[in-house]
PDB file of N, CA and C in Angstrom:
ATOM      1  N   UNK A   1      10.231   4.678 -12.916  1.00  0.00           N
ATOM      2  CA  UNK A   1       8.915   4.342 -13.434  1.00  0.00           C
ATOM      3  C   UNK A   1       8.948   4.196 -14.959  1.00  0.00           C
ATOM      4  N   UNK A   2       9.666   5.157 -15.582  1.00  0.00           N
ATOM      5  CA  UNK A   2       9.896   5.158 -17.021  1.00  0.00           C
ATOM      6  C   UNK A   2      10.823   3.665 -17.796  1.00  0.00           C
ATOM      7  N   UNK A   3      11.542   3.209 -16.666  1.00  0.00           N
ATOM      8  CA  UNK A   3      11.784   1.679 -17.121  1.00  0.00           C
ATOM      9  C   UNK A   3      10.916   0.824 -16.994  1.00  0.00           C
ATOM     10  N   UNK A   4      10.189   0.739 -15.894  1.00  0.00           N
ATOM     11  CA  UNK A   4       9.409   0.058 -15.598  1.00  0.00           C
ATOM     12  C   UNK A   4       8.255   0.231 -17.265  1.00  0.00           C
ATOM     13  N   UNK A   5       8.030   1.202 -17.112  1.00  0.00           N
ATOM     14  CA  UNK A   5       6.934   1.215 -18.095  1.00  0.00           C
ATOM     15  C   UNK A   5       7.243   0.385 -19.728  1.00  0.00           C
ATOM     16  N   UNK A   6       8.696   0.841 -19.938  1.00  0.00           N
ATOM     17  CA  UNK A   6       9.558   0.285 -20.957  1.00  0.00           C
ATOM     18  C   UNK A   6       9.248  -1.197 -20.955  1.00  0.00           C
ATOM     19  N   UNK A   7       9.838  -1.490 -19.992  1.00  0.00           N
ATOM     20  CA  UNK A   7       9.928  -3.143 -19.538  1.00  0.00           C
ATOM     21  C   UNK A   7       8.446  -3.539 -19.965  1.00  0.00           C
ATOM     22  N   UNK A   8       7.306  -3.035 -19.513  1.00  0.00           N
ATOM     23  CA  UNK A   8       5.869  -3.852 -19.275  1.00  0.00           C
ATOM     24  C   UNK A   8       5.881  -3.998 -20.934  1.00  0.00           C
ATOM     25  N   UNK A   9       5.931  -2.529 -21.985  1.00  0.00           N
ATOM     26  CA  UNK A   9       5.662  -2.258 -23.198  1.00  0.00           C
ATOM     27  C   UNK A   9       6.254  -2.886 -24.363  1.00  0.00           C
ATOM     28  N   UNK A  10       7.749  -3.015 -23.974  1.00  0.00           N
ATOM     29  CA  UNK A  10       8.820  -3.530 -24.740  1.00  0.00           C
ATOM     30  C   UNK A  10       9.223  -4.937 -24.593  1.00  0.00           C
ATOM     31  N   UNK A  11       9.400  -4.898 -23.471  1.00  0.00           N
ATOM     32  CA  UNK A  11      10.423  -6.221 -23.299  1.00  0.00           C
ATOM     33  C   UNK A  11       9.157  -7.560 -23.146  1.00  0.00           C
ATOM     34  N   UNK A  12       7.757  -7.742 -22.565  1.00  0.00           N
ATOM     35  CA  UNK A  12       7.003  -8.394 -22.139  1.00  0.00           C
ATOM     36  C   UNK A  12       6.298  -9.091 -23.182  1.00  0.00           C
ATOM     37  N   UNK A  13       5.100  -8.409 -23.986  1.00  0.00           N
ATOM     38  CA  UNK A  13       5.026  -8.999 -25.527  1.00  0.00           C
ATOM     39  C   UNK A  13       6.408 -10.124 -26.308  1.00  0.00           C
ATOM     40  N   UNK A  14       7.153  -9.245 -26.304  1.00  0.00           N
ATOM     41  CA  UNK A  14       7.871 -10.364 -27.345  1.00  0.00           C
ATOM     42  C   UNK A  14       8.639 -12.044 -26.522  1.00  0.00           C
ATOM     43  N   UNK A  15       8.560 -11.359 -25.535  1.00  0.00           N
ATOM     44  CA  UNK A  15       8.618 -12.470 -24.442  1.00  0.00           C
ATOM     45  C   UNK A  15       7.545 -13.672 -24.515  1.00  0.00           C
ATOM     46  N   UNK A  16       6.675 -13.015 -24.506  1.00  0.00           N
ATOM     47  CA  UNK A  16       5.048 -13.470 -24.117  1.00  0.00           C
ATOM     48  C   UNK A  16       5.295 -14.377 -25.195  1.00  0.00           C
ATOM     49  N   UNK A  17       5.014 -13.840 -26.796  1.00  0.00           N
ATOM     50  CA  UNK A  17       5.099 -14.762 -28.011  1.00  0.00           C
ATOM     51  C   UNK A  17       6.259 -15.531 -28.051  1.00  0.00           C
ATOM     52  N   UNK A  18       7.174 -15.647 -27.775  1.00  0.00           N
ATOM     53  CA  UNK A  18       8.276 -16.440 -27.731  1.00  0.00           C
ATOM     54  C   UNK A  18       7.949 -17.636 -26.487  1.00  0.00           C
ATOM     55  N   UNK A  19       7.369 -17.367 -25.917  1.00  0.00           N
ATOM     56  CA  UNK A  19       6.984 -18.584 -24.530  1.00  0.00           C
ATOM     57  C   UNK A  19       6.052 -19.260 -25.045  1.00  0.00           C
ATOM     58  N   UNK A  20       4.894 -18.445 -26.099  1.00  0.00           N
ATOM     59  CA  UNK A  20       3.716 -19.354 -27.092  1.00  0.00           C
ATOM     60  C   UNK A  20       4.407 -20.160 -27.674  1.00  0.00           C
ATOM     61  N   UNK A  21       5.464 -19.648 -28.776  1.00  0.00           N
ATOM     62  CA  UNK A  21       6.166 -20.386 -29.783  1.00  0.00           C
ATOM     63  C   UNK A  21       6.729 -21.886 -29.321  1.00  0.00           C
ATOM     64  N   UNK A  22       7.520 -21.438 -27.903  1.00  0.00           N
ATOM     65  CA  UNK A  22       8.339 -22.133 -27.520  1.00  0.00           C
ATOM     66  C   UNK A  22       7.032 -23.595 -27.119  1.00  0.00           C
ATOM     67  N   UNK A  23       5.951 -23.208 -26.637  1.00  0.00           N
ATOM     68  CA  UNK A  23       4.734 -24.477 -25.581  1.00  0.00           C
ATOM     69  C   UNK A  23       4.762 -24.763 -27.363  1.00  0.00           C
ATOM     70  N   UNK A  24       4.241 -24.771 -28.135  1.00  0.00           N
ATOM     71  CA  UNK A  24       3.365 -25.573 -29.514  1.00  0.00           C
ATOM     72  C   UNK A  24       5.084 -25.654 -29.884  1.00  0.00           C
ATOM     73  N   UNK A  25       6.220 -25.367 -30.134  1.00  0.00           N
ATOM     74  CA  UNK A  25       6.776 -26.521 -30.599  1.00  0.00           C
ATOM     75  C   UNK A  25       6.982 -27.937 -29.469  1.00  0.00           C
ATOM     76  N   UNK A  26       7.259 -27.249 -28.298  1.00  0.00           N
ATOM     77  CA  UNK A  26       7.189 -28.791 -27.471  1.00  0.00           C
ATOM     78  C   UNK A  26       6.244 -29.676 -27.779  1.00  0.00           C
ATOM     79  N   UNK A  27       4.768 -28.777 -27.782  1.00  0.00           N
ATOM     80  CA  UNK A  27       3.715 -30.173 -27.852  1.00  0.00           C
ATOM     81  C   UNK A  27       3.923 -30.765 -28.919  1.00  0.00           C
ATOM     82  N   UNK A  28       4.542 -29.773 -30.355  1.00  0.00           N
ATOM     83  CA  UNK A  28       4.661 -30.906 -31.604  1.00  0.00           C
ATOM     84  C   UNK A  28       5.496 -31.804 -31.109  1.00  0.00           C
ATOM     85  N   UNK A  29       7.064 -31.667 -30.320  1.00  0.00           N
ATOM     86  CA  UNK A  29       7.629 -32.942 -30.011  1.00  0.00           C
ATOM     87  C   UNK A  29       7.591 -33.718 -28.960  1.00  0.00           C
ATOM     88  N   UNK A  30       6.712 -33.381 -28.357  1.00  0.00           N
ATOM     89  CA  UNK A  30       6.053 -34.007 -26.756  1.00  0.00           C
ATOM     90  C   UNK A  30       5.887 -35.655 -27.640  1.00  0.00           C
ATOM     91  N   UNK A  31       5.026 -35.730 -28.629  1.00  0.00           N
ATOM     92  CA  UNK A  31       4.448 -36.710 -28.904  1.00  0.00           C
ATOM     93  C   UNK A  31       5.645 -37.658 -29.524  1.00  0.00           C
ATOM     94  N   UNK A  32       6.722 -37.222 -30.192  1.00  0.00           N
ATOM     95  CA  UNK A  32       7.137 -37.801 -30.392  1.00  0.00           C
ATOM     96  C   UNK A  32       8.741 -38.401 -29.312  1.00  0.00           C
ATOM     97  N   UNK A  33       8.628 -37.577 -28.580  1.00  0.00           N
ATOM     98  CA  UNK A  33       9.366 -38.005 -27.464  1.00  0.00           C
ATOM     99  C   UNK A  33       8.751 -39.120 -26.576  1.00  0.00           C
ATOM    100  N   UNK A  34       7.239 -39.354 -26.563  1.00  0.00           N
ATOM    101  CA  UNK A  34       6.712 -40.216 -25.730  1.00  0.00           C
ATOM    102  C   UNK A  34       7.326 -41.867 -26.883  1.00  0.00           C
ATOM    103  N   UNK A  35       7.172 -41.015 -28.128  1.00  0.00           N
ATOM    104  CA  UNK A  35       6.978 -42.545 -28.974  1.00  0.00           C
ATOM    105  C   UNK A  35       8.653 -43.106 -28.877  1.00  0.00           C
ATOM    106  N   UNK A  36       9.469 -42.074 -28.900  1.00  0.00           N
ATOM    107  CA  UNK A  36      11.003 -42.341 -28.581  1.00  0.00           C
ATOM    108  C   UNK A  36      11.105 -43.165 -27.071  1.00  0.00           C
ATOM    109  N   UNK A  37      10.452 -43.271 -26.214  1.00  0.00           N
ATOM    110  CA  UNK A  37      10.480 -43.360 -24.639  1.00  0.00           C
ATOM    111  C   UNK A  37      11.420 -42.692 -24.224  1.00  0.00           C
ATOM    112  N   UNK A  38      11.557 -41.374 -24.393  1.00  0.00           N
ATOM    113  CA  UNK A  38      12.604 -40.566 -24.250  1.00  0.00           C
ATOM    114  C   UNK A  38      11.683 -39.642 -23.004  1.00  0.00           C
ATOM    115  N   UNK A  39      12.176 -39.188 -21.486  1.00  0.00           N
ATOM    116  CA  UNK A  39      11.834 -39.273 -20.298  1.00  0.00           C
ATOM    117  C   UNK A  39      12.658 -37.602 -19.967  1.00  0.00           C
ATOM    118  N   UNK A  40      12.002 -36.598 -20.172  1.00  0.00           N
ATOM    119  CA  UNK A  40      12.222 -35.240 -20.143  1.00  0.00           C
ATOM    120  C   UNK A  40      12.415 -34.871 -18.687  1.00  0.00           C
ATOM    121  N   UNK A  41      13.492 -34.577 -18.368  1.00  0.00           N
ATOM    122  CA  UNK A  41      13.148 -33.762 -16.518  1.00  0.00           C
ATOM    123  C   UNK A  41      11.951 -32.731 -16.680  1.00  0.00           C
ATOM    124  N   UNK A  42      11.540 -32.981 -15.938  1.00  0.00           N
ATOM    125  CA  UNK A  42      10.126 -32.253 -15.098  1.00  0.00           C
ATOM    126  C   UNK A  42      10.275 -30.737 -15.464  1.00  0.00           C
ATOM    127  N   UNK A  43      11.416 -30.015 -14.894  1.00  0.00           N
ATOM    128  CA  UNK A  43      11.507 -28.769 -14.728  1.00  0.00           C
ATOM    129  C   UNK A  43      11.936 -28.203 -16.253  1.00  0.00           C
ATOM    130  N   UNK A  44      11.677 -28.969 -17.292  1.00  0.00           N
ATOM    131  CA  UNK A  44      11.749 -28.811 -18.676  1.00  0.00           C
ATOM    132  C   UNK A  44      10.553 -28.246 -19.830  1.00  0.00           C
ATOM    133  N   UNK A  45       9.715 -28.922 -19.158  1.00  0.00           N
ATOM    134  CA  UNK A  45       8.198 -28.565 -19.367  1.00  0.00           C
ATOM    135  C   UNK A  45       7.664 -27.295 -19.328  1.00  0.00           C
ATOM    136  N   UNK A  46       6.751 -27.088 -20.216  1.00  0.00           N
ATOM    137  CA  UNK A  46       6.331 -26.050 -20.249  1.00  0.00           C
ATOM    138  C   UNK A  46       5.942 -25.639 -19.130  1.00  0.00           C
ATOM    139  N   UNK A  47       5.012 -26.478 -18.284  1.00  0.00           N
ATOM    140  CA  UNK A  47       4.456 -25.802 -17.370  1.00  0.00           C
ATOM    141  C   UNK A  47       5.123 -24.682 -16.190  1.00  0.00           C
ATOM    142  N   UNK A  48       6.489 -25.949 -16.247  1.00  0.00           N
ATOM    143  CA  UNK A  48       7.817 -25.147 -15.312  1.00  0.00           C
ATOM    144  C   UNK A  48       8.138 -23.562 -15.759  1.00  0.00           C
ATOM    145  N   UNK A  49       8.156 -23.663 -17.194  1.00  0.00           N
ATOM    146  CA  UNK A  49       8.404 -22.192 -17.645  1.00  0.00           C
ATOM    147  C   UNK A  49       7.259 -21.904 -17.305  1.00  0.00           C
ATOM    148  N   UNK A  50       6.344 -21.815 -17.633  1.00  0.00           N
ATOM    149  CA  UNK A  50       4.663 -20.918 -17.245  1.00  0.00           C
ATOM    150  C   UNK A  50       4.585 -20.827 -15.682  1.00  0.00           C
ATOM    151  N   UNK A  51       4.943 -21.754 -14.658  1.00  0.00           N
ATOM    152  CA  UNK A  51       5.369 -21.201 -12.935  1.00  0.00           C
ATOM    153  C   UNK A  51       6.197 -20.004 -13.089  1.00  0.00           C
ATOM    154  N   UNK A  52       7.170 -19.913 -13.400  1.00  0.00           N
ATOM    155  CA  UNK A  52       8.463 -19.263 -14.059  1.00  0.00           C
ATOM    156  C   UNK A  52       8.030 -18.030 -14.364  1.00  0.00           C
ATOM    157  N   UNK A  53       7.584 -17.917 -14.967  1.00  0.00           N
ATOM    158  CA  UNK A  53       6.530 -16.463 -15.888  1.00  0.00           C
ATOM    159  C   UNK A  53       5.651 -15.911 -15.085  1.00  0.00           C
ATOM    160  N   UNK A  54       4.577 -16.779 -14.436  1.00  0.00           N
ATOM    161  CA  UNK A  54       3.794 -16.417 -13.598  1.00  0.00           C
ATOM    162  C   UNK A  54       4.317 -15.666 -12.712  1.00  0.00           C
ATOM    163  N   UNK A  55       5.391 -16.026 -11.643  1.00  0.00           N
ATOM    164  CA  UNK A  55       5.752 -16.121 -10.955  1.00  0.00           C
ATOM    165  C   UNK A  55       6.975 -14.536 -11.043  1.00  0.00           C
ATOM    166  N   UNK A  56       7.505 -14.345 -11.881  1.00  0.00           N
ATOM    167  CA  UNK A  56       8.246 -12.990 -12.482  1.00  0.00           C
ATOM    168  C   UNK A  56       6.996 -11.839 -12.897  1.00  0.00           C
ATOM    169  N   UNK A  57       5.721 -12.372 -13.631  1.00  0.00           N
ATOM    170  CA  UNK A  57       4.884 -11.216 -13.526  1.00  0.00           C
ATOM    171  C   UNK A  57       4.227 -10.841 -12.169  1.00  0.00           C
ATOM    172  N   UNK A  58       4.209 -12.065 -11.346  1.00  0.00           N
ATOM    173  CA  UNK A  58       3.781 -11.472 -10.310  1.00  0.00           C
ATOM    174  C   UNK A  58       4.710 -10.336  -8.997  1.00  0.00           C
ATOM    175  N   UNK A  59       5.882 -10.416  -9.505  1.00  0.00           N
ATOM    176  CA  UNK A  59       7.176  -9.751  -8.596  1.00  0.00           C
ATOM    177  C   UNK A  59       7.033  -8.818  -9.533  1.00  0.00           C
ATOM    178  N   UNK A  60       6.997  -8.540 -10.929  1.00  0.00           N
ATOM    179  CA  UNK A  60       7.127  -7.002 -11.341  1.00  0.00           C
ATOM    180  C   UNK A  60       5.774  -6.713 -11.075  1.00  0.00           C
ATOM    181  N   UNK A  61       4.618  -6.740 -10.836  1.00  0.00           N
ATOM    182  CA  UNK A  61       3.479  -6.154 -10.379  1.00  0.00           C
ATOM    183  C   UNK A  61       3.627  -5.972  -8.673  1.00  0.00           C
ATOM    184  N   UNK A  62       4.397  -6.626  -8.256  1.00  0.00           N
ATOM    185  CA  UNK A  62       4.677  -5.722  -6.714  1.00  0.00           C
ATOM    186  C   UNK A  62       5.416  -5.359  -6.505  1.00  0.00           C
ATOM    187  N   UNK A  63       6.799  -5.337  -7.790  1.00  0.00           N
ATOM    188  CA  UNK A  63       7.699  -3.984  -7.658  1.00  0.00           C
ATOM    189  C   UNK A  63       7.228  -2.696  -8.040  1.00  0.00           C
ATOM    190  N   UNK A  64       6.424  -3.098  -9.218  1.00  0.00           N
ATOM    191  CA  UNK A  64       5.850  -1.699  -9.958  1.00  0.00           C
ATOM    192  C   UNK A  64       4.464  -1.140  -8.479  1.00  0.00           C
ATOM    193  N   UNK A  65       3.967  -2.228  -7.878  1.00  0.00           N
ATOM    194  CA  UNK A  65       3.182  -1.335  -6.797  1.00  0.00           C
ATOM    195  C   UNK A  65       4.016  -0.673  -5.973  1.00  0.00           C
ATOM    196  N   UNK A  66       5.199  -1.404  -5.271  1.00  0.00           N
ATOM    197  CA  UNK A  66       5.842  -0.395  -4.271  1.00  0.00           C
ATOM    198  C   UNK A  66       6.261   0.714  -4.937  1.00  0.00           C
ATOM    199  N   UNK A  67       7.067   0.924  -5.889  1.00  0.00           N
ATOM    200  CA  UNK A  67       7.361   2.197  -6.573  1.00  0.00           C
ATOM    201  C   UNK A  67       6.208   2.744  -6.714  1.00  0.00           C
ATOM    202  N   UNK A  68       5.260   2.644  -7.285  1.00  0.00           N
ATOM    203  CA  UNK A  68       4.065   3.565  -7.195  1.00  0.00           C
ATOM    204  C   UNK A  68       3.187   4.266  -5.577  1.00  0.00           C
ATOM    205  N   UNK A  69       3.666   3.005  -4.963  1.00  0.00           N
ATOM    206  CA  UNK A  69       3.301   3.380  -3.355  1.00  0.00           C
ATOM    207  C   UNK A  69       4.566   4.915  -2.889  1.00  0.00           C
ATOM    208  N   UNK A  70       5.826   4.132  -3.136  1.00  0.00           N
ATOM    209  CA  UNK A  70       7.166   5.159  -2.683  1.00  0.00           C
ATOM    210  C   UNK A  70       6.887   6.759  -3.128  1.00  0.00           C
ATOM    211  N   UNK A  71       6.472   6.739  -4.993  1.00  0.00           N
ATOM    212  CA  UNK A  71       6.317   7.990  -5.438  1.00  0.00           C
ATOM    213  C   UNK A  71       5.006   8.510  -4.336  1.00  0.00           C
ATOM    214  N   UNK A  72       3.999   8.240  -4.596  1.00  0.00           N
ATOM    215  CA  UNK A  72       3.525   8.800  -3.322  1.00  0.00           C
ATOM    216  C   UNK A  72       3.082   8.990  -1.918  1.00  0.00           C
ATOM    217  N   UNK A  73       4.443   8.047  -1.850  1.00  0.00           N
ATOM    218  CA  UNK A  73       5.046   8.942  -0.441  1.00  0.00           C
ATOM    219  C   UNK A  73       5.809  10.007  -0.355  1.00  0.00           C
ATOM    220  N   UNK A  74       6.814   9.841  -1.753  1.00  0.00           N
ATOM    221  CA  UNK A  74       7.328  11.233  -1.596  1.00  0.00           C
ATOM    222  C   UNK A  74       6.693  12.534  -2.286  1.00  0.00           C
ATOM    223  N   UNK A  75       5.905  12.410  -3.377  1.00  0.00           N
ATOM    224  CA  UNK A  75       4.675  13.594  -3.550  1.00  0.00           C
ATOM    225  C   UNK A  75       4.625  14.217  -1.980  1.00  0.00           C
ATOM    226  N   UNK A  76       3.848  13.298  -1.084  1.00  0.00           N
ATOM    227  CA  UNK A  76       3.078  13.737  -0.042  1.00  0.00           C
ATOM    228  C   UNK A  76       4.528  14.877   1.124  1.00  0.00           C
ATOM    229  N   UNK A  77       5.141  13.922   0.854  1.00  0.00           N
ATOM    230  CA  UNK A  77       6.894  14.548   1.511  1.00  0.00           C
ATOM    231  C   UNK A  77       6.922  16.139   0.980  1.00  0.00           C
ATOM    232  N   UNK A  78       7.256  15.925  -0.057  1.00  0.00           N
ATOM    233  CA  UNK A  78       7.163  17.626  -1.155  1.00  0.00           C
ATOM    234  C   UNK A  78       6.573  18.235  -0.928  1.00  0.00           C
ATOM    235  N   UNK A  79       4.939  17.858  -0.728  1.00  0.00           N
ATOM    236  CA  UNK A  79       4.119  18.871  -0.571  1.00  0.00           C
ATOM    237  C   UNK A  79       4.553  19.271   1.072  1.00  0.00           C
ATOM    238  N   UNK A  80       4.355  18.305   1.884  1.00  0.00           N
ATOM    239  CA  UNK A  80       4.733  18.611   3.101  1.00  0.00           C
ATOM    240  C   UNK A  80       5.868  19.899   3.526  1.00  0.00           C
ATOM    241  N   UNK A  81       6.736  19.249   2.998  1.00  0.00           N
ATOM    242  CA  UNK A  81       8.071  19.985   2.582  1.00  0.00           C
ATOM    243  C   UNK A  81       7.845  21.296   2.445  1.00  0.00           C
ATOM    244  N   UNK A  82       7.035  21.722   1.454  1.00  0.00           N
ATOM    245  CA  UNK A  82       6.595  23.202   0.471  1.00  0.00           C
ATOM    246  C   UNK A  82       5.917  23.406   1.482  1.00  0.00           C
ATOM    247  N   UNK A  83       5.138  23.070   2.452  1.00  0.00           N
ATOM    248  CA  UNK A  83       3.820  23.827   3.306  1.00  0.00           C
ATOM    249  C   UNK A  83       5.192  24.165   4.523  1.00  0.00           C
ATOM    250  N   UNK A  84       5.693  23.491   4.919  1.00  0.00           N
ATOM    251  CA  UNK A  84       6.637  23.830   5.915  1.00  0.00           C
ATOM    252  C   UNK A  84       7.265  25.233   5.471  1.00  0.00           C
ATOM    253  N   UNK A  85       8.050  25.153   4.432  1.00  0.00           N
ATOM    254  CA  UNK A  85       8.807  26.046   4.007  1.00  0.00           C
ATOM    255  C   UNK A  85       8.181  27.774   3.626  1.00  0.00           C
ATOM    256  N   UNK A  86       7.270  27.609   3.148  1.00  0.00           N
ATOM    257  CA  UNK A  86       6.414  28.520   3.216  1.00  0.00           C
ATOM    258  C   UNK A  86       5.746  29.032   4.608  1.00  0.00           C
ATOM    259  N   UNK A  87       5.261  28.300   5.260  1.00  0.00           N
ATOM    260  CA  UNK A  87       5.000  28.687   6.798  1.00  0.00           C
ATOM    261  C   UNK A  87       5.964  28.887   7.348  1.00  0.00           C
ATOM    262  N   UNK A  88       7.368  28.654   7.285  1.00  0.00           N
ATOM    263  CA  UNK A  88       8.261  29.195   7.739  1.00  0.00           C
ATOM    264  C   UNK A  88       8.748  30.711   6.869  1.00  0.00           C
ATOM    265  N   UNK A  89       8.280  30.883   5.749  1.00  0.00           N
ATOM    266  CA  UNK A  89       9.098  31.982   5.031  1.00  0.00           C
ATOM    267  C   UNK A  89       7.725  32.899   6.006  1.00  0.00           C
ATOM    268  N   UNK A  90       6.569  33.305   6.104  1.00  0.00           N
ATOM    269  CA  UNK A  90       5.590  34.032   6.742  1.00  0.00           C
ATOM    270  C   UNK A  90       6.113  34.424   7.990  1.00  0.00           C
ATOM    271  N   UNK A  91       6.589  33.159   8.768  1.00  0.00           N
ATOM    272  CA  UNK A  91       6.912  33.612  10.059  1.00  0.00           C
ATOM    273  C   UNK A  91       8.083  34.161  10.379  1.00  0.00           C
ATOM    274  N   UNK A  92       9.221  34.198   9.525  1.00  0.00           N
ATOM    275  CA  UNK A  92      10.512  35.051   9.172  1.00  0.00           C
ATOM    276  C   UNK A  92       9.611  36.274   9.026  1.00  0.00           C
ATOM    277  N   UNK A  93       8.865  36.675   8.275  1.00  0.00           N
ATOM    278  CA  UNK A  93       8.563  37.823   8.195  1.00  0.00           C
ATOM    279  C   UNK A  93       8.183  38.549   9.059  1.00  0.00           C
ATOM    280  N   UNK A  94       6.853  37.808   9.941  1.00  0.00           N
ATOM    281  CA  UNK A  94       6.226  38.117  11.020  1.00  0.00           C
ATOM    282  C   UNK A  94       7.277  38.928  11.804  1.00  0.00           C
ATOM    283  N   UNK A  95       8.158  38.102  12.306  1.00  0.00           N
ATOM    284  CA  UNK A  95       9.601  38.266  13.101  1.00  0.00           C
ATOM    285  C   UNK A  95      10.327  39.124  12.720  1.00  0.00           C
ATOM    286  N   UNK A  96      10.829  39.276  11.511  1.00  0.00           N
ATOM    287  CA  UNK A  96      11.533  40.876  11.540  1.00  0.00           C
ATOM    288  C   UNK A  96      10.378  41.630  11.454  1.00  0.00           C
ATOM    289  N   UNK A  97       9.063  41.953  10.936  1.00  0.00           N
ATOM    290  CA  UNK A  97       7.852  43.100  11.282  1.00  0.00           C
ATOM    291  C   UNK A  97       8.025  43.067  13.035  1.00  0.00           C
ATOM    292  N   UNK A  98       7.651  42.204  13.667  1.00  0.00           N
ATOM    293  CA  UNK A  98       8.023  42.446  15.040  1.00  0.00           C
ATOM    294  C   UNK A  98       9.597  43.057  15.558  1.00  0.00           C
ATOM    295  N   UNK A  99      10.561  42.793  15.547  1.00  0.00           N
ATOM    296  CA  UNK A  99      11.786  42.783  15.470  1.00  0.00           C
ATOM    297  C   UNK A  99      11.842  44.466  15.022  1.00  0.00           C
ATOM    298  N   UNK A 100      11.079  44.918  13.816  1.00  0.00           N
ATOM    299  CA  UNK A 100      11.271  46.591  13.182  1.00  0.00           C
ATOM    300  C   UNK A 100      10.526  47.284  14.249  1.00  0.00           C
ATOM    301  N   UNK A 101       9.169  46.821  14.727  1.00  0.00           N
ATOM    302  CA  UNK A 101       8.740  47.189  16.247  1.00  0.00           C
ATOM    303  C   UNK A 101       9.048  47.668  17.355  1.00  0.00           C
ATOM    304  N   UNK A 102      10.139  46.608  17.765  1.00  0.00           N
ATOM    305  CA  UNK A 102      10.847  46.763  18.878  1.00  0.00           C
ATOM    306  C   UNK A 102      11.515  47.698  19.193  1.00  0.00           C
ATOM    307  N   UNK A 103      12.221  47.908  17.714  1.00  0.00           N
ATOM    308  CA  UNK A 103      13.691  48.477  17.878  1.00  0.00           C
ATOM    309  C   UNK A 103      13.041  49.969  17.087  1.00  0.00           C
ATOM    310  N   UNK A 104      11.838  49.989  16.774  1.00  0.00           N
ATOM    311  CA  UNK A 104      10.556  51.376  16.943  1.00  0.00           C
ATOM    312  C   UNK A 104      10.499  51.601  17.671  1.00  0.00           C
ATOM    313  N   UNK A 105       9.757  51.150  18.916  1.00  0.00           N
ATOM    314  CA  UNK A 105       9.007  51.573  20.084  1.00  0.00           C
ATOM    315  C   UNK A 105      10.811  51.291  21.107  1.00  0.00           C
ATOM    316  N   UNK A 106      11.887  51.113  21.240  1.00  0.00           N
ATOM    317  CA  UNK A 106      12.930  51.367  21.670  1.00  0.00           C
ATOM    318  C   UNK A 106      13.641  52.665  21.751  1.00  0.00           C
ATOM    319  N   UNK A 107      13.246  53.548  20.805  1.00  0.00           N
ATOM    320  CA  UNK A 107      14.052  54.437  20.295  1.00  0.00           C
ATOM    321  C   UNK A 107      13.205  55.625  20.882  1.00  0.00           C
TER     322      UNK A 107
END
């Protein structure tokens, strides 16, 4: 989670402005590529990067949900875990108090 959080804080912003930078210099030479008749592949375009982006924030927002789903599942595990373990440490007890009983009322 602590990368994850890194990643959203650190790595995403400067990303972000660098994908701005990158669309306004194209459009400055968009125009002059039209006047060149110079014919850009498709998947060059900004927009392709902005699918691209979209498309990566939307996979780290449902990686970062399943990890947040997983942690609590395993919270709920732990606690589970701890209620077991404890209801079992009571009934160890129960059992030798019975068990000191027996081997009381035996004698």
């Amino acid at each position: 989670a602590e990368i994850s959080s890194r990643f959203r804080s650190e790595e995403v912003p400067p990303r972000q402005k660098e994908k701005d930078r990158f669309f306004a210099a194209f459009r400055e030479l968009e125009g002059q590529m039209k006047q060149a008749n110079f014919d850009l592949d498709r998947d060059l375009y900004p927009e392709s990067l902005e699918r691209s982006w979209n498309h990566l924030m939307m996979l780290y927002k449902e990686r970062e949900q399943a990890i947040q789903e997983e942690i609590a599942r395993l919270e709920k595990l732990q606690r589970l875990a701890e209620k077991v373990q404890k209801e079992a440490s009571t009934t160890d007890n129960k059992l030798d108090d019975i068990e000191a009983w027996i081997e009381e009322e035996a004698k």
